[in-house]
PDB file of N, CA and C in Angstrom:
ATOM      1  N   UNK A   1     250.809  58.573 -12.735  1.00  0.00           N
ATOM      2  CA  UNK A   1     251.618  58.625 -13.931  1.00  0.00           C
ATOM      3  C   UNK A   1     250.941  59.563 -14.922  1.00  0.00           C
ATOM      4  N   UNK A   2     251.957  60.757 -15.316  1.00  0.00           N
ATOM      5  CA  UNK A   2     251.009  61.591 -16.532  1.00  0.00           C
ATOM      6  C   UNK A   2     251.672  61.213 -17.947  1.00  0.00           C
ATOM      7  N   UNK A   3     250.916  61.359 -18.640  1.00  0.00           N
ATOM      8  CA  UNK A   3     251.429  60.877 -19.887  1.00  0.00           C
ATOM      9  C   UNK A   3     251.075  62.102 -21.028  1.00  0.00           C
ATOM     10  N   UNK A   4     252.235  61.970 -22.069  1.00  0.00           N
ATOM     11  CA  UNK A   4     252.171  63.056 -22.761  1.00  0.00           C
ATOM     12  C   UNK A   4     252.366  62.605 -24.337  1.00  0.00           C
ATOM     13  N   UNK A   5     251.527  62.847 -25.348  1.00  0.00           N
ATOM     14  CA  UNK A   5     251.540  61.537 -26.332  1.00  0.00           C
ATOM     15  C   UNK A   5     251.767  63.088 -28.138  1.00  0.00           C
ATOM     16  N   UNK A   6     252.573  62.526 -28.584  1.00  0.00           N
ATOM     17  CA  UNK A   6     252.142  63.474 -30.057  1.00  0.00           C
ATOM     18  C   UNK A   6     252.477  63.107 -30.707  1.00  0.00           C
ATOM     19  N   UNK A   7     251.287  63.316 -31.893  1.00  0.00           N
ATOM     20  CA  UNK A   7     250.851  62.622 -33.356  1.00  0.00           C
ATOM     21  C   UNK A   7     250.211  63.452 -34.467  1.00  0.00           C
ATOM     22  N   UNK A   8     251.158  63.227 -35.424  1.00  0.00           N
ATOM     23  CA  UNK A   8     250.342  63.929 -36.610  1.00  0.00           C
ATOM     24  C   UNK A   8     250.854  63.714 -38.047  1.00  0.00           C
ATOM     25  N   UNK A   9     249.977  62.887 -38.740  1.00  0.00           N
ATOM     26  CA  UNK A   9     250.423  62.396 -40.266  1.00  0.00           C
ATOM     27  C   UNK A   9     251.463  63.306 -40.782  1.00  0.00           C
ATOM     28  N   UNK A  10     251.678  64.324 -40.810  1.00  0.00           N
ATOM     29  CA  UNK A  10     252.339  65.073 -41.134  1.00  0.00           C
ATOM     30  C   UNK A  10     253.539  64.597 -40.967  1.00  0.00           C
ATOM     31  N   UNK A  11     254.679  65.273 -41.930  1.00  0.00           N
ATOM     32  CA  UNK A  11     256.170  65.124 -41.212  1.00  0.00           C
ATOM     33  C   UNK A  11     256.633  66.501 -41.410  1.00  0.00           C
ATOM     34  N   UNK A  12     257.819  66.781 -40.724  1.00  0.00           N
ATOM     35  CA  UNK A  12     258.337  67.715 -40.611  1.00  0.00           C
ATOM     36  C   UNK A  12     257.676  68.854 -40.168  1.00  0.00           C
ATOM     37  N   UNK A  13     257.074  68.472 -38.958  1.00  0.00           N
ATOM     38  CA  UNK A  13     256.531  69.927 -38.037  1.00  0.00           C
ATOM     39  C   UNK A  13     257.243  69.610 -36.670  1.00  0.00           C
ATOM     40  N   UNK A  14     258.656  68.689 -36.334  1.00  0.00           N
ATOM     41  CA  UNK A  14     258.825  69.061 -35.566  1.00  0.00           C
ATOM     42  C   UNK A  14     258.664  68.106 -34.233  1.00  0.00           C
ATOM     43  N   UNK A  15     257.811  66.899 -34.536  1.00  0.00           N
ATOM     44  CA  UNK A  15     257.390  65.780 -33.074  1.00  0.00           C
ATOM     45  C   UNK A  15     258.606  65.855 -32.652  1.00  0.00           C
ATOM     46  N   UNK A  16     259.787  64.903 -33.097  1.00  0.00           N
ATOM     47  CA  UNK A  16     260.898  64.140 -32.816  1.00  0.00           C
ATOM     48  C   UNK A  16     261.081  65.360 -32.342  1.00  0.00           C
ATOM     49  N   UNK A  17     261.906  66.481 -33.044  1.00  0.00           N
ATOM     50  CA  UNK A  17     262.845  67.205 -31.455  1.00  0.00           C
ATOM     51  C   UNK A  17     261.603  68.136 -30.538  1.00  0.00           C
ATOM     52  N   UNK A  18     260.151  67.592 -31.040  1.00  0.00           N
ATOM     53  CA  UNK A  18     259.879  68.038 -29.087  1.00  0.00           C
ATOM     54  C   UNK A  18     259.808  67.426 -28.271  1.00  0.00           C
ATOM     55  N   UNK A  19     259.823  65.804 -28.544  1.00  0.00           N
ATOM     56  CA  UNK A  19     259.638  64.625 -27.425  1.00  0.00           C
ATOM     57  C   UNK A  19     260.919  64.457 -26.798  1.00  0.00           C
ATOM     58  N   UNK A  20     261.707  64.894 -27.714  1.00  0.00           N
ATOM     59  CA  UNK A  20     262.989  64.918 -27.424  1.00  0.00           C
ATOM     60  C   UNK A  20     263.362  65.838 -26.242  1.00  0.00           C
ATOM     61  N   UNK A  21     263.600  67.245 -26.651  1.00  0.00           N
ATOM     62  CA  UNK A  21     263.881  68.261 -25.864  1.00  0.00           C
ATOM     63  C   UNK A  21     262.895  68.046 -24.248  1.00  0.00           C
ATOM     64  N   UNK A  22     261.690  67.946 -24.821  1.00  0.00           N
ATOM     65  CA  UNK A  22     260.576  67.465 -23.477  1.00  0.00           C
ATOM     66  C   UNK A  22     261.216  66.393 -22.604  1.00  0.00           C
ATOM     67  N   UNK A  23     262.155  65.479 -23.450  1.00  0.00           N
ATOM     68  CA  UNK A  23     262.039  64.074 -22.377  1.00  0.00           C
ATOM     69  C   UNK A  23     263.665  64.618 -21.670  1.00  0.00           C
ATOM     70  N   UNK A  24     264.331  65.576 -22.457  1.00  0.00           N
ATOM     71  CA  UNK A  24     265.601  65.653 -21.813  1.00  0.00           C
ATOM     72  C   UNK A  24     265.325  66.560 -20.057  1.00  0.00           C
ATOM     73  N   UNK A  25     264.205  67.523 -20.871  1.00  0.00           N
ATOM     74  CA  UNK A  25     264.192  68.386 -20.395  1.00  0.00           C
ATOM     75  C   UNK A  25     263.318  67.979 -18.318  1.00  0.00           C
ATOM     76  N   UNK A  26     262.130  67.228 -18.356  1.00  0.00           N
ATOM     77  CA  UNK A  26     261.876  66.519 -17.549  1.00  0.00           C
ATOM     78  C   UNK A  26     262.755  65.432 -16.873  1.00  0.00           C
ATOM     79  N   UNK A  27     263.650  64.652 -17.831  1.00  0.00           N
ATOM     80  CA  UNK A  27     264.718  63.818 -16.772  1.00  0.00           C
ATOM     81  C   UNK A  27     265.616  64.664 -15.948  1.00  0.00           C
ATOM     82  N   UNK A  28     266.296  65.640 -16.480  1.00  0.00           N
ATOM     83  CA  UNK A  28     267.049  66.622 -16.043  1.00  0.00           C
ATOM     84  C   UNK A  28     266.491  67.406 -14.698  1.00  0.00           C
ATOM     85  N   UNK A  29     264.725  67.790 -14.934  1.00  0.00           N
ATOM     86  CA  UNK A  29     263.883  67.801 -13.864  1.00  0.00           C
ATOM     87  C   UNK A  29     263.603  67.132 -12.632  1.00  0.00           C
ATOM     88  N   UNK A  30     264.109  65.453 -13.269  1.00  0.00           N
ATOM     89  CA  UNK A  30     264.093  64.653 -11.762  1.00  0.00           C
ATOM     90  C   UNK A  30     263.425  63.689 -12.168  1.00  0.00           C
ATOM     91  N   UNK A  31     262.337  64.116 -13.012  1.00  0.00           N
ATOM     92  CA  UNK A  31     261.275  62.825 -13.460  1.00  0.00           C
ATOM     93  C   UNK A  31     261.826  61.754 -14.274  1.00  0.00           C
ATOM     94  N   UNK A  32     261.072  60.592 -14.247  1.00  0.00           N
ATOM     95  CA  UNK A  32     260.888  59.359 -14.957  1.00  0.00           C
ATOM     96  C   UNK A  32     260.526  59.516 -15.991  1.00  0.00           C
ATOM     97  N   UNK A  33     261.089  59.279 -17.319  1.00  0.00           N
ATOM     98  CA  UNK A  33     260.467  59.641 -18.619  1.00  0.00           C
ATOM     99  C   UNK A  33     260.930  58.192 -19.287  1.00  0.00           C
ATOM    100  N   UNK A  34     260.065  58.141 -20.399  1.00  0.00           N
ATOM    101  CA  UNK A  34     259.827  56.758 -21.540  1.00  0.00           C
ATOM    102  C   UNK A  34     259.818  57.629 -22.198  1.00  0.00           C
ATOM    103  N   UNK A  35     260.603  57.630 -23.988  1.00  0.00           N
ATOM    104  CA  UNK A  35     260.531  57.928 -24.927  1.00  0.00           C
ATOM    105  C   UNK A  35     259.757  56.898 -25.675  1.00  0.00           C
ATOM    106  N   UNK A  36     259.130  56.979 -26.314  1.00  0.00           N
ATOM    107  CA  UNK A  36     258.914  55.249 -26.761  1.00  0.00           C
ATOM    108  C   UNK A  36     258.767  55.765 -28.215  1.00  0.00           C
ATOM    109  N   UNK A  37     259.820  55.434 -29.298  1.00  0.00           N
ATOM    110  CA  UNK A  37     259.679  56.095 -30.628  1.00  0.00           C
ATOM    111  C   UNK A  37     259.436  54.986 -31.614  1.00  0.00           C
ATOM    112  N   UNK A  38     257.690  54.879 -31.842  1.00  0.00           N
ATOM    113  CA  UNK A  38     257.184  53.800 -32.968  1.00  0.00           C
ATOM    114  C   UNK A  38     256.987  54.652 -34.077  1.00  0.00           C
ATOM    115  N   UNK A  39     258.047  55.517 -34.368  1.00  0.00           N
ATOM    116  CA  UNK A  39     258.000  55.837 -36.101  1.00  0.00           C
ATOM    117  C   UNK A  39     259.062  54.737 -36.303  1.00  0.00           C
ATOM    118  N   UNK A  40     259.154  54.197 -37.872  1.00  0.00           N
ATOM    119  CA  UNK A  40     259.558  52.981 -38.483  1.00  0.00           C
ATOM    120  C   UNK A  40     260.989  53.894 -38.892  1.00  0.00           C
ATOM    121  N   UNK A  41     261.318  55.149 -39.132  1.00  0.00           N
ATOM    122  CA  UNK A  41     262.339  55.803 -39.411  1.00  0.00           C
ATOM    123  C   UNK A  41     263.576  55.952 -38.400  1.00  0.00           C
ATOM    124  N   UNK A  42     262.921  55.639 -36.625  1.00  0.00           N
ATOM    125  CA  UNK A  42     263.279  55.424 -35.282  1.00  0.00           C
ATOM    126  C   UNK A  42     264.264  57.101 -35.419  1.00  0.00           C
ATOM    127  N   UNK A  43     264.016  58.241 -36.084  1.00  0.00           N
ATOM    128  CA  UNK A  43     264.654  59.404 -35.373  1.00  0.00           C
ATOM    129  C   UNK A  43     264.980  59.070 -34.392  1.00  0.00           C
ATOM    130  N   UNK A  44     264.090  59.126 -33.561  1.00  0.00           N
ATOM    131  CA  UNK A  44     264.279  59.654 -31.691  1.00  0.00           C
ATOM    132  C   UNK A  44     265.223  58.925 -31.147  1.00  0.00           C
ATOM    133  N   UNK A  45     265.305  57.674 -31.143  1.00  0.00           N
ATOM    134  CA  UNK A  45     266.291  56.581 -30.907  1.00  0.00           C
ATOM    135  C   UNK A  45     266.994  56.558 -31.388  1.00  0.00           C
ATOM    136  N   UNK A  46     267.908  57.451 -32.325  1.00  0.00           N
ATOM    137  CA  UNK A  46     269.369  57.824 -33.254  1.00  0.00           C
ATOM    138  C   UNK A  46     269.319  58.948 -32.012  1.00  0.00           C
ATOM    139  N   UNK A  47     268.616  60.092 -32.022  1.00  0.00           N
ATOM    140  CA  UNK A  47     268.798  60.648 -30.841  1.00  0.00           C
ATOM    141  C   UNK A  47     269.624  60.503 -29.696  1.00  0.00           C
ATOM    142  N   UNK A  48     269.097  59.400 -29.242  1.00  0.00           N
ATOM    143  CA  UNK A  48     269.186  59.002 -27.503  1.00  0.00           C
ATOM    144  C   UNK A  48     270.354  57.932 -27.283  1.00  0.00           C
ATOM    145  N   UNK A  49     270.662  57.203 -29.006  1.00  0.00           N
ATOM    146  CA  UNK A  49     271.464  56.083 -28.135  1.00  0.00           C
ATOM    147  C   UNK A  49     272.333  56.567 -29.244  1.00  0.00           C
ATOM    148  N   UNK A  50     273.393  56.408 -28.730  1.00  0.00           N
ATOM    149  CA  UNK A  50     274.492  56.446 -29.710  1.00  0.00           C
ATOM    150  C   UNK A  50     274.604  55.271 -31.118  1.00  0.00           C
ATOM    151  N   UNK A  51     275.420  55.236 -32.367  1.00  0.00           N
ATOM    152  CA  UNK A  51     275.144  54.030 -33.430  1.00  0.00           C
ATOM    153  C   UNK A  51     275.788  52.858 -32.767  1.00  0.00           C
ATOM    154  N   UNK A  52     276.600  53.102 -32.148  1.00  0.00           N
ATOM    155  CA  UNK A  52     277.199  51.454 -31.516  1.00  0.00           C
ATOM    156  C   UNK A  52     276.271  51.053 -31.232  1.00  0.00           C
ATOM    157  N   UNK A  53     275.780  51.710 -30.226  1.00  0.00           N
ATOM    158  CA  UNK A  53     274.402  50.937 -28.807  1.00  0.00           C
ATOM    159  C   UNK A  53     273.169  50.708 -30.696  1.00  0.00           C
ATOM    160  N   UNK A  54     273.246  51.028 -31.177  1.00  0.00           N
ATOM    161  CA  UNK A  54     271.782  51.014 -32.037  1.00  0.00           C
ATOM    162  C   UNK A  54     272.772  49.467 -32.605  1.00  0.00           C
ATOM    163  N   UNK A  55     273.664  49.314 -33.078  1.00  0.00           N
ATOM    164  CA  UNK A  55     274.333  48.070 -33.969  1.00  0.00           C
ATOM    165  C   UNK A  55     273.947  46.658 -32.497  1.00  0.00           C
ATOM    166  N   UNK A  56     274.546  47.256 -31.789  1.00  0.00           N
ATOM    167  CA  UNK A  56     274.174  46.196 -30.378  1.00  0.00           C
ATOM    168  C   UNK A  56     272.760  45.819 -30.367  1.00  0.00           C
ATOM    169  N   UNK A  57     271.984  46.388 -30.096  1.00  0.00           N
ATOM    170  CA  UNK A  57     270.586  46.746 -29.938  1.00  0.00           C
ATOM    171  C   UNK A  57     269.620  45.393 -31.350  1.00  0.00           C
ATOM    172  N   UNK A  58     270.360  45.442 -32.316  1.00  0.00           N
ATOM    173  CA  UNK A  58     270.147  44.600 -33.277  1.00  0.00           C
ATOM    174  C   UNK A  58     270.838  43.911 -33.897  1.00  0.00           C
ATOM    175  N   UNK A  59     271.580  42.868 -33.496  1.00  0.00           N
ATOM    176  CA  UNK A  59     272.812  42.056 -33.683  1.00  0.00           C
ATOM    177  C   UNK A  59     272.276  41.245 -34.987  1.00  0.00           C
ATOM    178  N   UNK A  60     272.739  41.048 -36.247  1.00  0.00           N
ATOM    179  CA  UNK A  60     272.163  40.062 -37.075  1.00  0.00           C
ATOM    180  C   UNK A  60     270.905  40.143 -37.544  1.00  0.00           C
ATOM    181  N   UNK A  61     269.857  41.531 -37.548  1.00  0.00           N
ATOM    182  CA  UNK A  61     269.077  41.803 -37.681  1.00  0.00           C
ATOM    183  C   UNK A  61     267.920  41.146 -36.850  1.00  0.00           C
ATOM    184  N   UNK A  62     268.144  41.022 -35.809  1.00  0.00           N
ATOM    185  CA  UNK A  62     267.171  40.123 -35.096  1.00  0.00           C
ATOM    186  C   UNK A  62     266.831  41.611 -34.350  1.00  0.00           C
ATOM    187  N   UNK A  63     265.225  41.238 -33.530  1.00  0.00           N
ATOM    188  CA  UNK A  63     265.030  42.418 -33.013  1.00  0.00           C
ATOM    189  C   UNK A  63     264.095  41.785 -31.533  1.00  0.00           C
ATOM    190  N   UNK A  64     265.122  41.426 -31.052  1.00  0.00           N
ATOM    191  CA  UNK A  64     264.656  41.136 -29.448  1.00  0.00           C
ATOM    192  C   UNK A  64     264.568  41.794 -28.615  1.00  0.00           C
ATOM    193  N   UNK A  65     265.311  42.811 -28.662  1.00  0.00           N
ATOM    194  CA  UNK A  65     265.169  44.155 -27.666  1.00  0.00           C
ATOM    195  C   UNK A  65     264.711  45.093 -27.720  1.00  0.00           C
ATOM    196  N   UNK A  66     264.146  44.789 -28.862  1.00  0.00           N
ATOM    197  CA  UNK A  66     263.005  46.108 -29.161  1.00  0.00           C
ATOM    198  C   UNK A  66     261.512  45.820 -28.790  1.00  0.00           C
ATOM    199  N   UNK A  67     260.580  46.873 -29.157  1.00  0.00           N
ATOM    200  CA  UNK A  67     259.509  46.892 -28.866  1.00  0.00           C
ATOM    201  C   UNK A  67     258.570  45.526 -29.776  1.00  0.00           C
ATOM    202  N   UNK A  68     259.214  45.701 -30.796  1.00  0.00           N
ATOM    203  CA  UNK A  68     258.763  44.816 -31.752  1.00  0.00           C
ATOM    204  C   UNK A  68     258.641  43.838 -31.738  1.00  0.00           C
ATOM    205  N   UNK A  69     260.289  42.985 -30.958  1.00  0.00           N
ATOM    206  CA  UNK A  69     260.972  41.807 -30.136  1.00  0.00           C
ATOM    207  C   UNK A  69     260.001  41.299 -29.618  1.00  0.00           C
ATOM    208  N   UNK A  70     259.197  42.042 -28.919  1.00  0.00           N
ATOM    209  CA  UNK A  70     258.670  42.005 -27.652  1.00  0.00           C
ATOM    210  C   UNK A  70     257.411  41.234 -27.602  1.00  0.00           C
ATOM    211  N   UNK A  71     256.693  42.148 -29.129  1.00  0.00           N
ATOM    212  CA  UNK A  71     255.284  41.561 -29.366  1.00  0.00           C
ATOM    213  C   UNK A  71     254.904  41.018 -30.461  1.00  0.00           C
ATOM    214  N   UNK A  72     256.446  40.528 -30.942  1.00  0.00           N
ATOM    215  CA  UNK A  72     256.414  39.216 -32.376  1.00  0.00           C
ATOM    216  C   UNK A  72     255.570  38.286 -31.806  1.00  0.00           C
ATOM    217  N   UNK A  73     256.184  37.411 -31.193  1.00  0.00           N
ATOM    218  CA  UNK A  73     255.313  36.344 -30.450  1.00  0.00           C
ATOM    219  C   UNK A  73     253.810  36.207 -30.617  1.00  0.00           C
ATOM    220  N   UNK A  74     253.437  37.691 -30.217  1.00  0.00           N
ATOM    221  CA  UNK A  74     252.125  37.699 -29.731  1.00  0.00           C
ATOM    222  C   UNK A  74     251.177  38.149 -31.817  1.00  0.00           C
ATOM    223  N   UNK A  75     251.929  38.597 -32.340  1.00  0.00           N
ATOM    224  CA  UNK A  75     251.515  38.436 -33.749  1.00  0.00           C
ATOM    225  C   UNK A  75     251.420  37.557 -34.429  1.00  0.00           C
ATOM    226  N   UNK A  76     252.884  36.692 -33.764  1.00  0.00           N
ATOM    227  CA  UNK A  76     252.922  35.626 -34.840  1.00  0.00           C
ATOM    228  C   UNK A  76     251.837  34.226 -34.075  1.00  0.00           C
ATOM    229  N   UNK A  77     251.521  34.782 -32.959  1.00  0.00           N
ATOM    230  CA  UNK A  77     250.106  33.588 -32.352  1.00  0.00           C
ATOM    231  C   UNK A  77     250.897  32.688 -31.292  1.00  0.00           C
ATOM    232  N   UNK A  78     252.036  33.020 -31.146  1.00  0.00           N
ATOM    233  CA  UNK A  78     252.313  31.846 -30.007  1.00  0.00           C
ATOM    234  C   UNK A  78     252.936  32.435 -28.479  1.00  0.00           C
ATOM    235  N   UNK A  79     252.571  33.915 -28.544  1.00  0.00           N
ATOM    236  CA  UNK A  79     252.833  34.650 -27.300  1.00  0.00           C
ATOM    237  C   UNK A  79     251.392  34.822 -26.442  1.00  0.00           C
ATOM    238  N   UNK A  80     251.891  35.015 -25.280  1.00  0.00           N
ATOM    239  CA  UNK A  80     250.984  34.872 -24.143  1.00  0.00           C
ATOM    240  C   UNK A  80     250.972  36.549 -23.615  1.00  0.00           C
ATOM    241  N   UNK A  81     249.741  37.062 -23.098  1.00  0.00           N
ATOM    242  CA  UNK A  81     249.996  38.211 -22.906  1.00  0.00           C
ATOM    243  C   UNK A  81     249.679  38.288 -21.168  1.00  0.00           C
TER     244      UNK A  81
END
């Protein structure tokens, strides 16, 4: 598995549409790609899923299907890893 990671305090140089273009550009290639977008602004994921799928995605403001969903548990002390 290669992994390809970019970061920089900065905004507006550009991450979001290269992870972007990169991840289209490699699936289209054949490969397996993860976007995984932990900016709190979620660009990349307005990107990729359409606003329905994003309204679905968080029904009632709950966030179970997210990354976040995922590792509440384990913040809030009663998840198992």
């Amino acid at each position: 598995m290669n992994t390809i990671a970019f970061f920089s305090n900065k905004g507006g140089v550009g991450k979001t549409s290269l992870v972007y273009h990169l991840a289209w550009m490699y699936a289209e290639m054949g490969n397996s790609v993860i976007a995984a977008d932990l900016d709190p602004q979620a660009n990349l994921t307005s990107m990729f899923v359409q606003d329905t799928r994003l309204e679905e995605l968080w029904p009632d403001g709950t966030h179970q299907l997210t990354i976040y969903g995922a590792v509440q548990p384990l913040l809030d002390g009663v998840g198992d890893v």
